[in-house]
C-alpha atoms as a PDB file:
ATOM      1  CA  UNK A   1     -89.147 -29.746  58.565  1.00  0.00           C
ATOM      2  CA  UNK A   2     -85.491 -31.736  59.237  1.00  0.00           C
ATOM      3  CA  UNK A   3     -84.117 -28.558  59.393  1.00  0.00           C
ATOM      4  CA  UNK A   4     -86.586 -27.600  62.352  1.00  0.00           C
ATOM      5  CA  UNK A   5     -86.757 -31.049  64.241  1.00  0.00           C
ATOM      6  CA  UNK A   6     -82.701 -30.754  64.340  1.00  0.00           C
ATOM      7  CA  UNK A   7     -83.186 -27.143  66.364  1.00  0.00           C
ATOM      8  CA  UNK A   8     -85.723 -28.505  68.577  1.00  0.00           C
ATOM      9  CA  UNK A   9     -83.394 -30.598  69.612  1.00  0.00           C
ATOM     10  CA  UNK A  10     -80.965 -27.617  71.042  1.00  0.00           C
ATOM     11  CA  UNK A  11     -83.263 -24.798  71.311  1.00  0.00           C
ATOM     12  CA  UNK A  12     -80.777 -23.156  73.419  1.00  0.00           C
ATOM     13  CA  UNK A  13     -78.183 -22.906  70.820  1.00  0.00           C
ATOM     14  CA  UNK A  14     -79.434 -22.658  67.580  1.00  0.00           C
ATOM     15  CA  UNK A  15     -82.614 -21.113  65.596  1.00  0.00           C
ATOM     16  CA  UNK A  16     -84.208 -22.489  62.606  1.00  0.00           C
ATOM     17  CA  UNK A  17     -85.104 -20.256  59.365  1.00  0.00           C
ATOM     18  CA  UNK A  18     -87.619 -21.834  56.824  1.00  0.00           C
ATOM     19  CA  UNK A  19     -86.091 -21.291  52.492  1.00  0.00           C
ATOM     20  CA  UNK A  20     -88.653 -21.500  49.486  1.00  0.00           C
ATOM     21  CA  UNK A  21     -88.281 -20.464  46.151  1.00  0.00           C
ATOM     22  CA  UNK A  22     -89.820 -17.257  46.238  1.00  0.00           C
ATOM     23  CA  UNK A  23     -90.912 -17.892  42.106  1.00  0.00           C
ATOM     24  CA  UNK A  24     -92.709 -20.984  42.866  1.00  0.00           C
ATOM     25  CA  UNK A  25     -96.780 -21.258  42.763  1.00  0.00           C
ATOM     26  CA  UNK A  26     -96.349 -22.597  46.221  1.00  0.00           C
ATOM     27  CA  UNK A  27     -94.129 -20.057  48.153  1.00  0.00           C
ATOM     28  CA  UNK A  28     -96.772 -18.313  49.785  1.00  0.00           C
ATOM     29  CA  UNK A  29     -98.343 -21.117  50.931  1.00  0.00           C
ATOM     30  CA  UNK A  30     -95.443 -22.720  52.455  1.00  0.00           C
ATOM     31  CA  UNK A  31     -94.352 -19.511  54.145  1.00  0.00           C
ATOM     32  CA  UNK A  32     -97.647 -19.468  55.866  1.00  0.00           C
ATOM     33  CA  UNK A  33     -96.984 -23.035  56.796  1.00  0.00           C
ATOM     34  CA  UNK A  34     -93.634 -22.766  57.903  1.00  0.00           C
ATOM     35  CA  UNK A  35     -94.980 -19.517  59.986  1.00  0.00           C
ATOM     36  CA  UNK A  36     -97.998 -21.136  61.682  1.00  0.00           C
ATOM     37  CA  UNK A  37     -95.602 -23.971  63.051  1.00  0.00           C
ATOM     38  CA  UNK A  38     -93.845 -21.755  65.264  1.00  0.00           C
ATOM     39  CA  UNK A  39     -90.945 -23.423  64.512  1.00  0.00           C
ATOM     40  CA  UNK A  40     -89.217 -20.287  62.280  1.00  0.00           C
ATOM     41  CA  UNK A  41     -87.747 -17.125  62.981  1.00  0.00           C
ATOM     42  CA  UNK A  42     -87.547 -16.235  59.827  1.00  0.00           C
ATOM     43  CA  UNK A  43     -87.500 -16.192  55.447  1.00  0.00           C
ATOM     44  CA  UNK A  44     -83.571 -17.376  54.229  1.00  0.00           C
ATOM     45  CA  UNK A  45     -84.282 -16.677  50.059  1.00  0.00           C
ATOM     46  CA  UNK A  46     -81.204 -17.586  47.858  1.00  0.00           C
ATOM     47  CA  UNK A  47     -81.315 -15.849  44.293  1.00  0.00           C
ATOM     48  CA  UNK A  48     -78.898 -17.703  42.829  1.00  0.00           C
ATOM     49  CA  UNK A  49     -80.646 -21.490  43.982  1.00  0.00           C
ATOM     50  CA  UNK A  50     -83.850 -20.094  43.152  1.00  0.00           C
ATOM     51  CA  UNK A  51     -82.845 -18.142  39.589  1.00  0.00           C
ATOM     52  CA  UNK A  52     -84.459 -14.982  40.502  1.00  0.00           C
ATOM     53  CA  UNK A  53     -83.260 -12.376  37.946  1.00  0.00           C
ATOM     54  CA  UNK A  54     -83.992  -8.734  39.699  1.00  0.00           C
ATOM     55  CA  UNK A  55     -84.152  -7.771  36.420  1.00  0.00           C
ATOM     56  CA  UNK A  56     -87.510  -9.497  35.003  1.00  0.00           C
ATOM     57  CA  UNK A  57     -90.469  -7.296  36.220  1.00  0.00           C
ATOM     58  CA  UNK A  58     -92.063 -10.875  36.707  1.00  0.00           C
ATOM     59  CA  UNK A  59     -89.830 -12.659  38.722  1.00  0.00           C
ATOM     60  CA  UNK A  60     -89.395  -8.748  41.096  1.00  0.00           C
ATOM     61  CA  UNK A  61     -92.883  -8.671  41.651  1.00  0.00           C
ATOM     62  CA  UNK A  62     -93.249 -12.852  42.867  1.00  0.00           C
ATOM     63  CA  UNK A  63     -90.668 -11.976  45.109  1.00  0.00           C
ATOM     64  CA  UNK A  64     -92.230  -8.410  46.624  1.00  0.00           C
ATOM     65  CA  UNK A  65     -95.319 -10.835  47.468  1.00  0.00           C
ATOM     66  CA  UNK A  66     -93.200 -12.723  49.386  1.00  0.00           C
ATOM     67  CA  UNK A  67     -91.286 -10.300  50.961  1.00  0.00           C
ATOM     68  CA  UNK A  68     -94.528  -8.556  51.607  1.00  0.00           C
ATOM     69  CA  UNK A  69     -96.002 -11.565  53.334  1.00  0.00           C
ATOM     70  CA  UNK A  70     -93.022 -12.412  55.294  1.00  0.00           C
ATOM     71  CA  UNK A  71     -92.850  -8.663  56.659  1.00  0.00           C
ATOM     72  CA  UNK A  72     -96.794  -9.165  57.316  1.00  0.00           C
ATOM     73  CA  UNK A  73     -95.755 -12.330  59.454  1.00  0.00           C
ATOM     74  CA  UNK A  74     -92.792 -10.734  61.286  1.00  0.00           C
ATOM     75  CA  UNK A  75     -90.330 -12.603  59.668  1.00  0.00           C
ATOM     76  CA  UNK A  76     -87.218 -11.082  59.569  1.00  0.00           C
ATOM     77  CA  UNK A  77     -85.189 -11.704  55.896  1.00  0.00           C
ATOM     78  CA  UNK A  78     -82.032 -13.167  55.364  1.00  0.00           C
ATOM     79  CA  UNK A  79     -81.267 -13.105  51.080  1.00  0.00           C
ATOM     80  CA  UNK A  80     -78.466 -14.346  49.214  1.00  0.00           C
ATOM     81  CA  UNK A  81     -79.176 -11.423  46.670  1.00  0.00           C
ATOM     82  CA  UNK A  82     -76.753 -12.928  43.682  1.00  0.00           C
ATOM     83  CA  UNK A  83     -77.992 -15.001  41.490  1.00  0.00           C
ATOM     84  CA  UNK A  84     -74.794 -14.152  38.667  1.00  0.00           C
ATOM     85  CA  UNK A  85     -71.340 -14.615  38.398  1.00  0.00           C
ATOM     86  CA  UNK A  86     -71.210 -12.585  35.455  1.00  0.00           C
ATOM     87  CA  UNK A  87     -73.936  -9.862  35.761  1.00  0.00           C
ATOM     88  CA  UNK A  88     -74.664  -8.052  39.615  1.00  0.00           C
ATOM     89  CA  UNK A  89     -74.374  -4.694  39.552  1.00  0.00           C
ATOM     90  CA  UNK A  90     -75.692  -1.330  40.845  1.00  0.00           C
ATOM     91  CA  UNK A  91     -78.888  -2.116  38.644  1.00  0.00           C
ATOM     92  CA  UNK A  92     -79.610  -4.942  40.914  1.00  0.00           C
ATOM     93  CA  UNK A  93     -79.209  -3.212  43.758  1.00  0.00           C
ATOM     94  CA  UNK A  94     -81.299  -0.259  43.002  1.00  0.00           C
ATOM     95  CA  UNK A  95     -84.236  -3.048  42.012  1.00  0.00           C
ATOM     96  CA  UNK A  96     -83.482  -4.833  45.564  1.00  0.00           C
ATOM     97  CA  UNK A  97     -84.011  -1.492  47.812  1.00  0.00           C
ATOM     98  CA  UNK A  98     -86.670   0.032  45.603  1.00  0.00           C
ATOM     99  CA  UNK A  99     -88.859  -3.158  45.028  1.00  0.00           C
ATOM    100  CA  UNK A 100     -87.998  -6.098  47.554  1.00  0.00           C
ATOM    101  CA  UNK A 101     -86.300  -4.148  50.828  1.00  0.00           C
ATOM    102  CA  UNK A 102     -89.034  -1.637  50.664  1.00  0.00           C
ATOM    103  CA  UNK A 103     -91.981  -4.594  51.315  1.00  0.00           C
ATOM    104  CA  UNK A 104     -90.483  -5.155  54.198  1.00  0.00           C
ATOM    105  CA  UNK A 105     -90.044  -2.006  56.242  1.00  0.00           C
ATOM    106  CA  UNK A 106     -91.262  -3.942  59.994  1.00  0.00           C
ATOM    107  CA  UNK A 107     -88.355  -6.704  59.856  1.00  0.00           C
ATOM    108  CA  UNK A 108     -84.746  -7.314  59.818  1.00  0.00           C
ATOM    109  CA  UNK A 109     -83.951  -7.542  56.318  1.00  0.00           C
ATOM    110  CA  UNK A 110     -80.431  -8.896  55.879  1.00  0.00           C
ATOM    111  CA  UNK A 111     -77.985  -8.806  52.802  1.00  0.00           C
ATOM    112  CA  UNK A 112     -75.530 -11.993  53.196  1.00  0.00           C
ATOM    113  CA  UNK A 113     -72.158 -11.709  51.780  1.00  0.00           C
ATOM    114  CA  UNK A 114     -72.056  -8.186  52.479  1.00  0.00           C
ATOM    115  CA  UNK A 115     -72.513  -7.337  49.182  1.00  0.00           C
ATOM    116  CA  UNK A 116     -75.170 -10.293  48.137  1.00  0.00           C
ATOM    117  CA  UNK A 117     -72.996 -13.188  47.588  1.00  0.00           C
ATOM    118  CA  UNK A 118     -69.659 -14.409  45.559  1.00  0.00           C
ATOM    119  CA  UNK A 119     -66.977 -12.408  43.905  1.00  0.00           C
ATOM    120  CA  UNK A 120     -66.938  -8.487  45.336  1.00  0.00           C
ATOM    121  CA  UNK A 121     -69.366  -6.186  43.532  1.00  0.00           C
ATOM    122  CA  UNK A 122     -68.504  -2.619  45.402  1.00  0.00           C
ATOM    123  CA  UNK A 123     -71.025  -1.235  42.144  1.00  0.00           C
ATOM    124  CA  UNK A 124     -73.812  -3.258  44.629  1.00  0.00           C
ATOM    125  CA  UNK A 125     -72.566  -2.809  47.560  1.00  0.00           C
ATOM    126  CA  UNK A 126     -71.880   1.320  47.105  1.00  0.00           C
ATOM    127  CA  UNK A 127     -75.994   1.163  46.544  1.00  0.00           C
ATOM    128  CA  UNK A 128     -76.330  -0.327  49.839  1.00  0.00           C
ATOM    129  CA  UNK A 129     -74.068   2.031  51.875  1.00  0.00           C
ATOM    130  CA  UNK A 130     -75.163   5.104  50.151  1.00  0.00           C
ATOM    131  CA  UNK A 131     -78.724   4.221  51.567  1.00  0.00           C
ATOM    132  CA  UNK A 132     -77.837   3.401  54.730  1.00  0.00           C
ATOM    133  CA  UNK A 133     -75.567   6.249  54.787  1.00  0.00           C
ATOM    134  CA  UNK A 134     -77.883   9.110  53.962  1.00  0.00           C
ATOM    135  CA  UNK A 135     -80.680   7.145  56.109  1.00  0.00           C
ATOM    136  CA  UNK A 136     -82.894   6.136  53.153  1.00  0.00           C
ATOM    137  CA  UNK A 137     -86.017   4.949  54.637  1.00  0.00           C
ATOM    138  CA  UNK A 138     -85.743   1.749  52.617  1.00  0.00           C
ATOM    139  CA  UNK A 139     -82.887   1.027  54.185  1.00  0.00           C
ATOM    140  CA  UNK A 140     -84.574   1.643  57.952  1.00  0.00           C
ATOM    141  CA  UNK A 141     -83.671  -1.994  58.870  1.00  0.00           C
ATOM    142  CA  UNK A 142     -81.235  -3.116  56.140  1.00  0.00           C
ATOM    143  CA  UNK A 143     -78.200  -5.513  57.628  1.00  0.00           C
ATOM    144  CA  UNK A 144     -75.159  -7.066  56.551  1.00  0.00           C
ATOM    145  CA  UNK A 145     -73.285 -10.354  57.343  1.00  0.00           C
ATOM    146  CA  UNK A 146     -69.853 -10.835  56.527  1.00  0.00           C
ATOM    147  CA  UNK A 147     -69.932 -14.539  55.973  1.00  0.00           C
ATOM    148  CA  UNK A 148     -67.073 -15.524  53.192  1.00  0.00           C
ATOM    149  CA  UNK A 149     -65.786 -12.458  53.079  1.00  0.00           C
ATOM    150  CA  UNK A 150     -61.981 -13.016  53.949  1.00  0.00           C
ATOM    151  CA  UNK A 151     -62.337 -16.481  51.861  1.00  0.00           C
ATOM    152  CA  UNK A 152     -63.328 -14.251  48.305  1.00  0.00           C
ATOM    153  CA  UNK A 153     -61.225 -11.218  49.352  1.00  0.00           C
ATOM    154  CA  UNK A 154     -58.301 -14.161  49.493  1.00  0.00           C
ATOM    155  CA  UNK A 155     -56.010 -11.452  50.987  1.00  0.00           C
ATOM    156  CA  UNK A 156     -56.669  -8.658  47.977  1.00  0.00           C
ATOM    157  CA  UNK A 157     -55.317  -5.882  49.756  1.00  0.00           C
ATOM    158  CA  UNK A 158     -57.233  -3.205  47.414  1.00  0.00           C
ATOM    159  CA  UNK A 159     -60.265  -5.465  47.783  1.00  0.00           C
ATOM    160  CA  UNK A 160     -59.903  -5.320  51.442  1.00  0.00           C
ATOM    161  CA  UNK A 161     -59.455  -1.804  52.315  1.00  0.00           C
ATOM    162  CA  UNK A 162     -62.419  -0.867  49.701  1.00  0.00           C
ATOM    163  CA  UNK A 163     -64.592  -3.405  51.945  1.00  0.00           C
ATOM    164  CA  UNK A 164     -63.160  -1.807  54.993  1.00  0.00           C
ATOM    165  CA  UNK A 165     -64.306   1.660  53.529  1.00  0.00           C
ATOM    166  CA  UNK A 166     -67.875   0.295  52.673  1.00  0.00           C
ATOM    167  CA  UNK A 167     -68.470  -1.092  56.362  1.00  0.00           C
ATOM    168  CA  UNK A 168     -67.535   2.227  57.884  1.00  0.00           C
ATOM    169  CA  UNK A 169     -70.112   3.747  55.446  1.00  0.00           C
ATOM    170  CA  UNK A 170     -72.740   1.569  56.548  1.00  0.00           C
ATOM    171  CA  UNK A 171     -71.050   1.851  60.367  1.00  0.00           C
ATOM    172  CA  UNK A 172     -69.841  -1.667  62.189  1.00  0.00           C
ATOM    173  CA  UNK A 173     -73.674  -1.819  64.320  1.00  0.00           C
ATOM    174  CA  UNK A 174     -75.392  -2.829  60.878  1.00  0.00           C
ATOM    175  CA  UNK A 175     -72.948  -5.628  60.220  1.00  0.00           C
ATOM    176  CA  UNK A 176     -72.666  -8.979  61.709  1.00  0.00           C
ATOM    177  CA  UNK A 177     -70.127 -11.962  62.082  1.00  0.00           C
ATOM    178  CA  UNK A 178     -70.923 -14.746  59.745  1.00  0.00           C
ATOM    179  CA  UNK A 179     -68.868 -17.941  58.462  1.00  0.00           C
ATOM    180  CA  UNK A 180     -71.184 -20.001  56.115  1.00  0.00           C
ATOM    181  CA  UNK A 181     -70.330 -23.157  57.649  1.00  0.00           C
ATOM    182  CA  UNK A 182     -70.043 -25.857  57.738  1.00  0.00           C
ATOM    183  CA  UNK A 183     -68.986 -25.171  54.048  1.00  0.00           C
ATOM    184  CA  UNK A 184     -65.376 -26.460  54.454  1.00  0.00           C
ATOM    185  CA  UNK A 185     -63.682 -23.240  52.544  1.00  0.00           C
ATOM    186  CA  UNK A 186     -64.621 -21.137  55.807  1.00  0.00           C
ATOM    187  CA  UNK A 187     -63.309 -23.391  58.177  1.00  0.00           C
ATOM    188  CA  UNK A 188     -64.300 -23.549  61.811  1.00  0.00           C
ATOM    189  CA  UNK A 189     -66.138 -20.334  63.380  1.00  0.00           C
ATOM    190  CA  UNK A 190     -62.796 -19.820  65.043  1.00  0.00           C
ATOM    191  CA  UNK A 191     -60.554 -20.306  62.152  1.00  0.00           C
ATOM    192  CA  UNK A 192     -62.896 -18.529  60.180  1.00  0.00           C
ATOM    193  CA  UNK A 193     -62.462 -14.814  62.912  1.00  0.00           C
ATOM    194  CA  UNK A 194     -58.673 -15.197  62.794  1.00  0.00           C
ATOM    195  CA  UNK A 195     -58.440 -14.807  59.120  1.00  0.00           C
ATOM    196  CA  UNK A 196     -61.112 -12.011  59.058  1.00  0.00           C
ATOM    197  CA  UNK A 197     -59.143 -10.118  62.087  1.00  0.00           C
ATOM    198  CA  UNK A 198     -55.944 -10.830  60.055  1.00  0.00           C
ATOM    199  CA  UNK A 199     -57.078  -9.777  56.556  1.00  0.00           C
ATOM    200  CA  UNK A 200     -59.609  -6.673  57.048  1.00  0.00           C
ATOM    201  CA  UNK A 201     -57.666  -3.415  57.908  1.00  0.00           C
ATOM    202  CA  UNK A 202     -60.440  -2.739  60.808  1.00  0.00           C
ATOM    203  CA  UNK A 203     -59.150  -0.792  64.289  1.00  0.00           C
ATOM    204  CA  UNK A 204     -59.609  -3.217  67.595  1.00  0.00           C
ATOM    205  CA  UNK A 205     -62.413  -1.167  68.375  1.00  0.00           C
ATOM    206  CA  UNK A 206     -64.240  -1.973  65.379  1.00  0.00           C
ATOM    207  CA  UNK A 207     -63.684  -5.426  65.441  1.00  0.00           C
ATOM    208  CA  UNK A 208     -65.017  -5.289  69.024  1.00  0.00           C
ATOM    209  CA  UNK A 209     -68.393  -4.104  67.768  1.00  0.00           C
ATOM    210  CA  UNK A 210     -68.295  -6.100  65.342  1.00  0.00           C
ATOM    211  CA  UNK A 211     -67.434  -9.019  67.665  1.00  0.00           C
ATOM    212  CA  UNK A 212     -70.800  -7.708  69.952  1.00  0.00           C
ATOM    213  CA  UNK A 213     -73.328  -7.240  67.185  1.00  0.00           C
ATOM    214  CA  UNK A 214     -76.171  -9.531  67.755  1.00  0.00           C
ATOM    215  CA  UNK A 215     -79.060  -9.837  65.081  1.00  0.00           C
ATOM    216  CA  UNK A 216     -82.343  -7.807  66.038  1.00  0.00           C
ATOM    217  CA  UNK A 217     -83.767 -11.917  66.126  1.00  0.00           C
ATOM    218  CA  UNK A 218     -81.240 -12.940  68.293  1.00  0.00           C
ATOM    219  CA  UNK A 219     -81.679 -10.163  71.091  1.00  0.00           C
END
């Protein structure tokens, strides 16, 4: 609700998603709520905040309901998919497109972080451009954001020409400019493109679809 009122108050400039914790007895509810306000454009669902492990049948199928519901509501998706330093893999990945990307095949469903959040897993994220890639169905209206990514790359040249490689997989039109601000490791949007143009081996060209991709909510 704060979130919202502060977006009302520049409508022109900025768009307000409602966050739950998809495992809660509640989340349905309150994603119906948020919905019916008219307030929302979409779902944001952090695994790591909420706890979610993609591999605990239980905790998969709370989150498919939501999914399910927000794809039912036209909602598009942004998810923080990791929710482990030590343990996000290709197993998570495979659970993500087969159980929670497929309930929403209507929507926007966004990965953050490229590859789902913190410290590079190319295991996850050569799931994601493999199905993009070979134009899996699941992965219909799967998108990426780039937000930290030249902060956890901190200039890794193997790191960065393997996410190079990945985002020509998935191709520069599924990928869009994020910062994660205002956390104060990413800096100002501005700072923030400067080190991603100076760190990711991308061509001009790429970087100048990459500096024109809008999200489908946006357009």
């Amino acid at each position: 609700d704060w979130t919202a009122a502060q977006v009302a108050q520049f409508p022109d400039r900025l768009v307000a998603f409602c966050s739950l914790n998809p495992l809660s007895e509640y989340a349905i509810r309150e994603l119906d709520r948020c919905a019916a306000s008219g307030k929302f454009k979409g779902l944001k669902l952090h695994f790591g905040a909420s706890a979610v492990d993609l591999l605990n049948p239980t905790h998969v199928a709370k989150v498919r309901a939501v999914v399910a519901e927000s794809n039912r509501l036209h909602l598009p998706l942004i998810v923080h998919v990791r929710a482990s330093m030590t343990d996000y893999g290709a197993r998570h990945a495979r659970v993500l497109l087969d159980r929670i990307v497929s309930a929403a095949p209507d929507v926007p469903f966004t990965i953050a972080h490229l590859w789902g959040g913190e410290a590079l897993s190319d295991e996850a994220l050569a799931i994601y451009a493999h199905a993009v890639a070979s134009h899996d169905p699941r992965a219909k209206k799967l998108y990426f954001d780039i937000a930290e990514l030249a902060v956890v790359a901190a200039g890794d040249k193997h790191k960065l020409r393997l996410i190079a490689k990945r985002m020509r997989e998935i191709g520069l039109d599924r990928i869009l400019y994020a910062t994660d601000g205002p956390v104060s490791d990413s800096g100002t949007p501005k700072e923030s493109w400067e080190k991603t143009m100076a760190d990711l081996p991308l061509t001009r060209a790429e970087f100048e679809t990459l500096a024109q991709d809008v999200a489908p909510y946006l357009r």
